[in-house]
C-alpha atoms as a PDB file:
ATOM      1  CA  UNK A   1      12.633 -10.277   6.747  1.00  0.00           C
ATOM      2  CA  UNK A   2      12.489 -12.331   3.562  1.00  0.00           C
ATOM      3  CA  UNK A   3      14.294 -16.101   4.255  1.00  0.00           C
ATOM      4  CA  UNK A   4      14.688 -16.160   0.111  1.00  0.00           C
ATOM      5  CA  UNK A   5      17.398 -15.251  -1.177  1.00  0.00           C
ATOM      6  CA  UNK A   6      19.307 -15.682  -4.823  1.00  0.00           C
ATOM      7  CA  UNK A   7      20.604 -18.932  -5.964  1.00  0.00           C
ATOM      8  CA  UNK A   8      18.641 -20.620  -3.618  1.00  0.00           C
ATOM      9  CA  UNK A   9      16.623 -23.775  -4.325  1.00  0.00           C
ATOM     10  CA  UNK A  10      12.051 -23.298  -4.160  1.00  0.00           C
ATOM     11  CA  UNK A  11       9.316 -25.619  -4.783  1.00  0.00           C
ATOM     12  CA  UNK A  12       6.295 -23.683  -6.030  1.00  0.00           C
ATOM     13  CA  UNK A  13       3.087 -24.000  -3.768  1.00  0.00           C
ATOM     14  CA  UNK A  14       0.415 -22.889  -5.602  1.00  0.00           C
ATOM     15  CA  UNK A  15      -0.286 -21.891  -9.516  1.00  0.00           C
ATOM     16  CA  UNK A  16       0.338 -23.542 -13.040  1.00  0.00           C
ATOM     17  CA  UNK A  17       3.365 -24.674 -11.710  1.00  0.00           C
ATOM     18  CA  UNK A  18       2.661 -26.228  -8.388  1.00  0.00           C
ATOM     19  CA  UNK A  19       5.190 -28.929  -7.046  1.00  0.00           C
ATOM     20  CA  UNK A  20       7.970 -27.705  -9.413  1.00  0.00           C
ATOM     21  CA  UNK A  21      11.819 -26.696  -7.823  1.00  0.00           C
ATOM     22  CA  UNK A  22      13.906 -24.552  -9.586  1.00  0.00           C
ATOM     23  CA  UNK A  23      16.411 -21.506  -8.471  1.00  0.00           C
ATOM     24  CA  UNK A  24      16.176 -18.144  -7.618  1.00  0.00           C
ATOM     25  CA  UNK A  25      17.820 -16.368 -10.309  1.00  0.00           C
ATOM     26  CA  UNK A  26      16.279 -12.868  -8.873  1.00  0.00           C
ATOM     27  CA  UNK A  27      14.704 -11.396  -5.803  1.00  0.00           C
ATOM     28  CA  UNK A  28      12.507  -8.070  -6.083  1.00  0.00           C
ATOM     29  CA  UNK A  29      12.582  -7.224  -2.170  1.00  0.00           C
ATOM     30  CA  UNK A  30      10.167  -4.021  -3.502  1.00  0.00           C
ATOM     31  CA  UNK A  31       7.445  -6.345  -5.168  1.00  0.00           C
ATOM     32  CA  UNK A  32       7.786  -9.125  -3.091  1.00  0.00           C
ATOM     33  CA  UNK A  33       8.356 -11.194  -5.768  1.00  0.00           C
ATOM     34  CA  UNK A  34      10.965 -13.660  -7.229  1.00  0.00           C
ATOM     35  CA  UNK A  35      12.327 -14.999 -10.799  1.00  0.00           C
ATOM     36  CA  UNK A  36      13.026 -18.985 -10.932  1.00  0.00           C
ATOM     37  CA  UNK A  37      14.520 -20.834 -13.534  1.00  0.00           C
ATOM     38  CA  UNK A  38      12.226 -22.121 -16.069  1.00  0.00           C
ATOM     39  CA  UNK A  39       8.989 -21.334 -13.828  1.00  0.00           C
ATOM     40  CA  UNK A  40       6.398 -19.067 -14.580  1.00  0.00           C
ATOM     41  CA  UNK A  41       7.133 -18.943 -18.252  1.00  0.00           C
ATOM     42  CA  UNK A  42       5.142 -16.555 -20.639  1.00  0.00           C
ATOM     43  CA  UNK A  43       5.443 -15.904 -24.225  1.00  0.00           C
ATOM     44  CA  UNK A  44       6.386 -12.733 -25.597  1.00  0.00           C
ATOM     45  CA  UNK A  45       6.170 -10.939 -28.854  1.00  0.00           C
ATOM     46  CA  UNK A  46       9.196  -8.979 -29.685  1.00  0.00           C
ATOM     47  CA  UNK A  47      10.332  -6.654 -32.142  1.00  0.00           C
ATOM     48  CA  UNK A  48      14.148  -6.473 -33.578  1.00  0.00           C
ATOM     49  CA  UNK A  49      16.341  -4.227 -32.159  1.00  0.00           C
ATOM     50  CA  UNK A  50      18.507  -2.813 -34.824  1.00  0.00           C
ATOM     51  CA  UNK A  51      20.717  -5.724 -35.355  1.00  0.00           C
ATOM     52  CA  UNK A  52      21.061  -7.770 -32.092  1.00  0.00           C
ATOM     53  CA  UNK A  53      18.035  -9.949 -31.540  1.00  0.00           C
ATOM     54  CA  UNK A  54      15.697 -11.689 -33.780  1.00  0.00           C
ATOM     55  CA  UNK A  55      12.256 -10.591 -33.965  1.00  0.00           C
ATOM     56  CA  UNK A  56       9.281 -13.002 -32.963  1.00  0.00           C
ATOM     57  CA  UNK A  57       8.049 -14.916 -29.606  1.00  0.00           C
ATOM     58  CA  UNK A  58      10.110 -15.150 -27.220  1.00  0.00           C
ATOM     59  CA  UNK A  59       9.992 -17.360 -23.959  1.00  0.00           C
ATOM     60  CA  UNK A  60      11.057 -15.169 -20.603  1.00  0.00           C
ATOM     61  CA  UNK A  61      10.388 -16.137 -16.509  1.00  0.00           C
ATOM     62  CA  UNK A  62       7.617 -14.139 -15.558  1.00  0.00           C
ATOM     63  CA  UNK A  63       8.059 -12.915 -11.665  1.00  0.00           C
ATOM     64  CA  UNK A  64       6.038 -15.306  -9.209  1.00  0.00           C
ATOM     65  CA  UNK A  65       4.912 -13.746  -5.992  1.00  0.00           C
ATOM     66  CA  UNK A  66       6.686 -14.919  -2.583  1.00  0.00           C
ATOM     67  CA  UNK A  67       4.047 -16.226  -0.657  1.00  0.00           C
ATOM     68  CA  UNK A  68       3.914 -18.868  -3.496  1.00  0.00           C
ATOM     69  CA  UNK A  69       7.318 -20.173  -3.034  1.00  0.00           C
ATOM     70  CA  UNK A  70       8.659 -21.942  -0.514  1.00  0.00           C
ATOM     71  CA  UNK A  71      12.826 -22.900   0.618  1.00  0.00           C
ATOM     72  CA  UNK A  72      13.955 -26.255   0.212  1.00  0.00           C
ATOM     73  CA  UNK A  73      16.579 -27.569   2.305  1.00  0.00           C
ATOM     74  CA  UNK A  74      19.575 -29.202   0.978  1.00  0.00           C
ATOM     75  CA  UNK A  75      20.173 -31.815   3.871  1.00  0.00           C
ATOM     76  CA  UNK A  76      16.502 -33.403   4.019  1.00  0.00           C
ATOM     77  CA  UNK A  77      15.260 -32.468   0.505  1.00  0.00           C
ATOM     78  CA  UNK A  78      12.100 -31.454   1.731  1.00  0.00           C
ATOM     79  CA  UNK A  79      10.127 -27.404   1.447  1.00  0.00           C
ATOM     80  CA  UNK A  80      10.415 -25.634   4.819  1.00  0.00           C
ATOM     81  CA  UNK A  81      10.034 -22.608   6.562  1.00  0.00           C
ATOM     82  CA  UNK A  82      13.221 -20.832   7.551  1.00  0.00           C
ATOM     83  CA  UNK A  83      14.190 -20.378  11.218  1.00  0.00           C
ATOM     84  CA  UNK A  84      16.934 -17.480  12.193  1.00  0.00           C
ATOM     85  CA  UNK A  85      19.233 -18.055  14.568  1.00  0.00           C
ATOM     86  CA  UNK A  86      22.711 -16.376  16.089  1.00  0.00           C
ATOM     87  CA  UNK A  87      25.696 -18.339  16.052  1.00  0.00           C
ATOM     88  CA  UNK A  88      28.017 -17.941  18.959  1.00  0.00           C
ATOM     89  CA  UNK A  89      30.509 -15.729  16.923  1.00  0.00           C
ATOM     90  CA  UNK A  90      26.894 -13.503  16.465  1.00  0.00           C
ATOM     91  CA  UNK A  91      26.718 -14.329  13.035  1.00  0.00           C
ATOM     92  CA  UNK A  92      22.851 -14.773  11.798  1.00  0.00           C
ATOM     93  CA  UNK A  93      22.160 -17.820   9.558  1.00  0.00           C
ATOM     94  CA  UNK A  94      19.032 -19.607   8.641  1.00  0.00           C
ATOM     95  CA  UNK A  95      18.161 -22.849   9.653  1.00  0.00           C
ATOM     96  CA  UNK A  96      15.624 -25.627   8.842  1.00  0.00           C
ATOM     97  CA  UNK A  97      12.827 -26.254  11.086  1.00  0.00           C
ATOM     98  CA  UNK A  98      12.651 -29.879  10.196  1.00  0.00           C
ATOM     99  CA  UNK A  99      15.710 -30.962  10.705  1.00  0.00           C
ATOM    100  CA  UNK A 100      17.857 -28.284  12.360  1.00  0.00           C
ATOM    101  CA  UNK A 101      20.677 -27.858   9.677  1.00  0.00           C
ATOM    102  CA  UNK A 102      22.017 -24.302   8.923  1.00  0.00           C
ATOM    103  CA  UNK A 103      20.991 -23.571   5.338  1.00  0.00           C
ATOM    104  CA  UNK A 104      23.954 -21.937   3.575  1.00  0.00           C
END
């Protein structure tokens, strides 16, 4: 089971970027791979499609592979590993494994 999901908040472990945060704007379950704000950037040329865009380079997030991420939770700031748990209603939810808090 990936613990990553959209709109939450990674630091980057390893790579260009290392020790950066930023959130998940986009999972690829298939690839194992996610797209974060303003990491992983890469430089594209484009051409023009007729009449929308202009033509030249072009900055776009490049998809960074999910081993290299890692959660942060909101409570203690800090990068952790996810923990699942049941709730007594039978609800899953992940939790921190530093601190205990249900990250939601």
């Amino acid at each position: 089971m990936n613990s990553i999901r959209r709109n939450d908040t990674v630091q980057v472990l390893a790579g260009k970027d290392r020790g950066k945060r930023g959130k998940v704007r986009r999972v690829l379950p298939s690839e194992d791979r996610v797209v974060i704000d303003g990491i992983n950037m890469i430089r594209k040329h484009a051409k023009a499609p007729r009449g929308t865009r202009q033509a030249g380079i072009i900055d776009i997030e490049n998809p960074l592979h999910i081993s290299k991420v890692m959660l942060v939770c909101g409570k203690c700031n800090k990068p952790t590993r996810a923990a699942t748990h049941f709730l007594e209603d039978g609800k899953k939810v992940r939790k921190c494994r530093r601190c205990g808090e249900v990250i939601e």
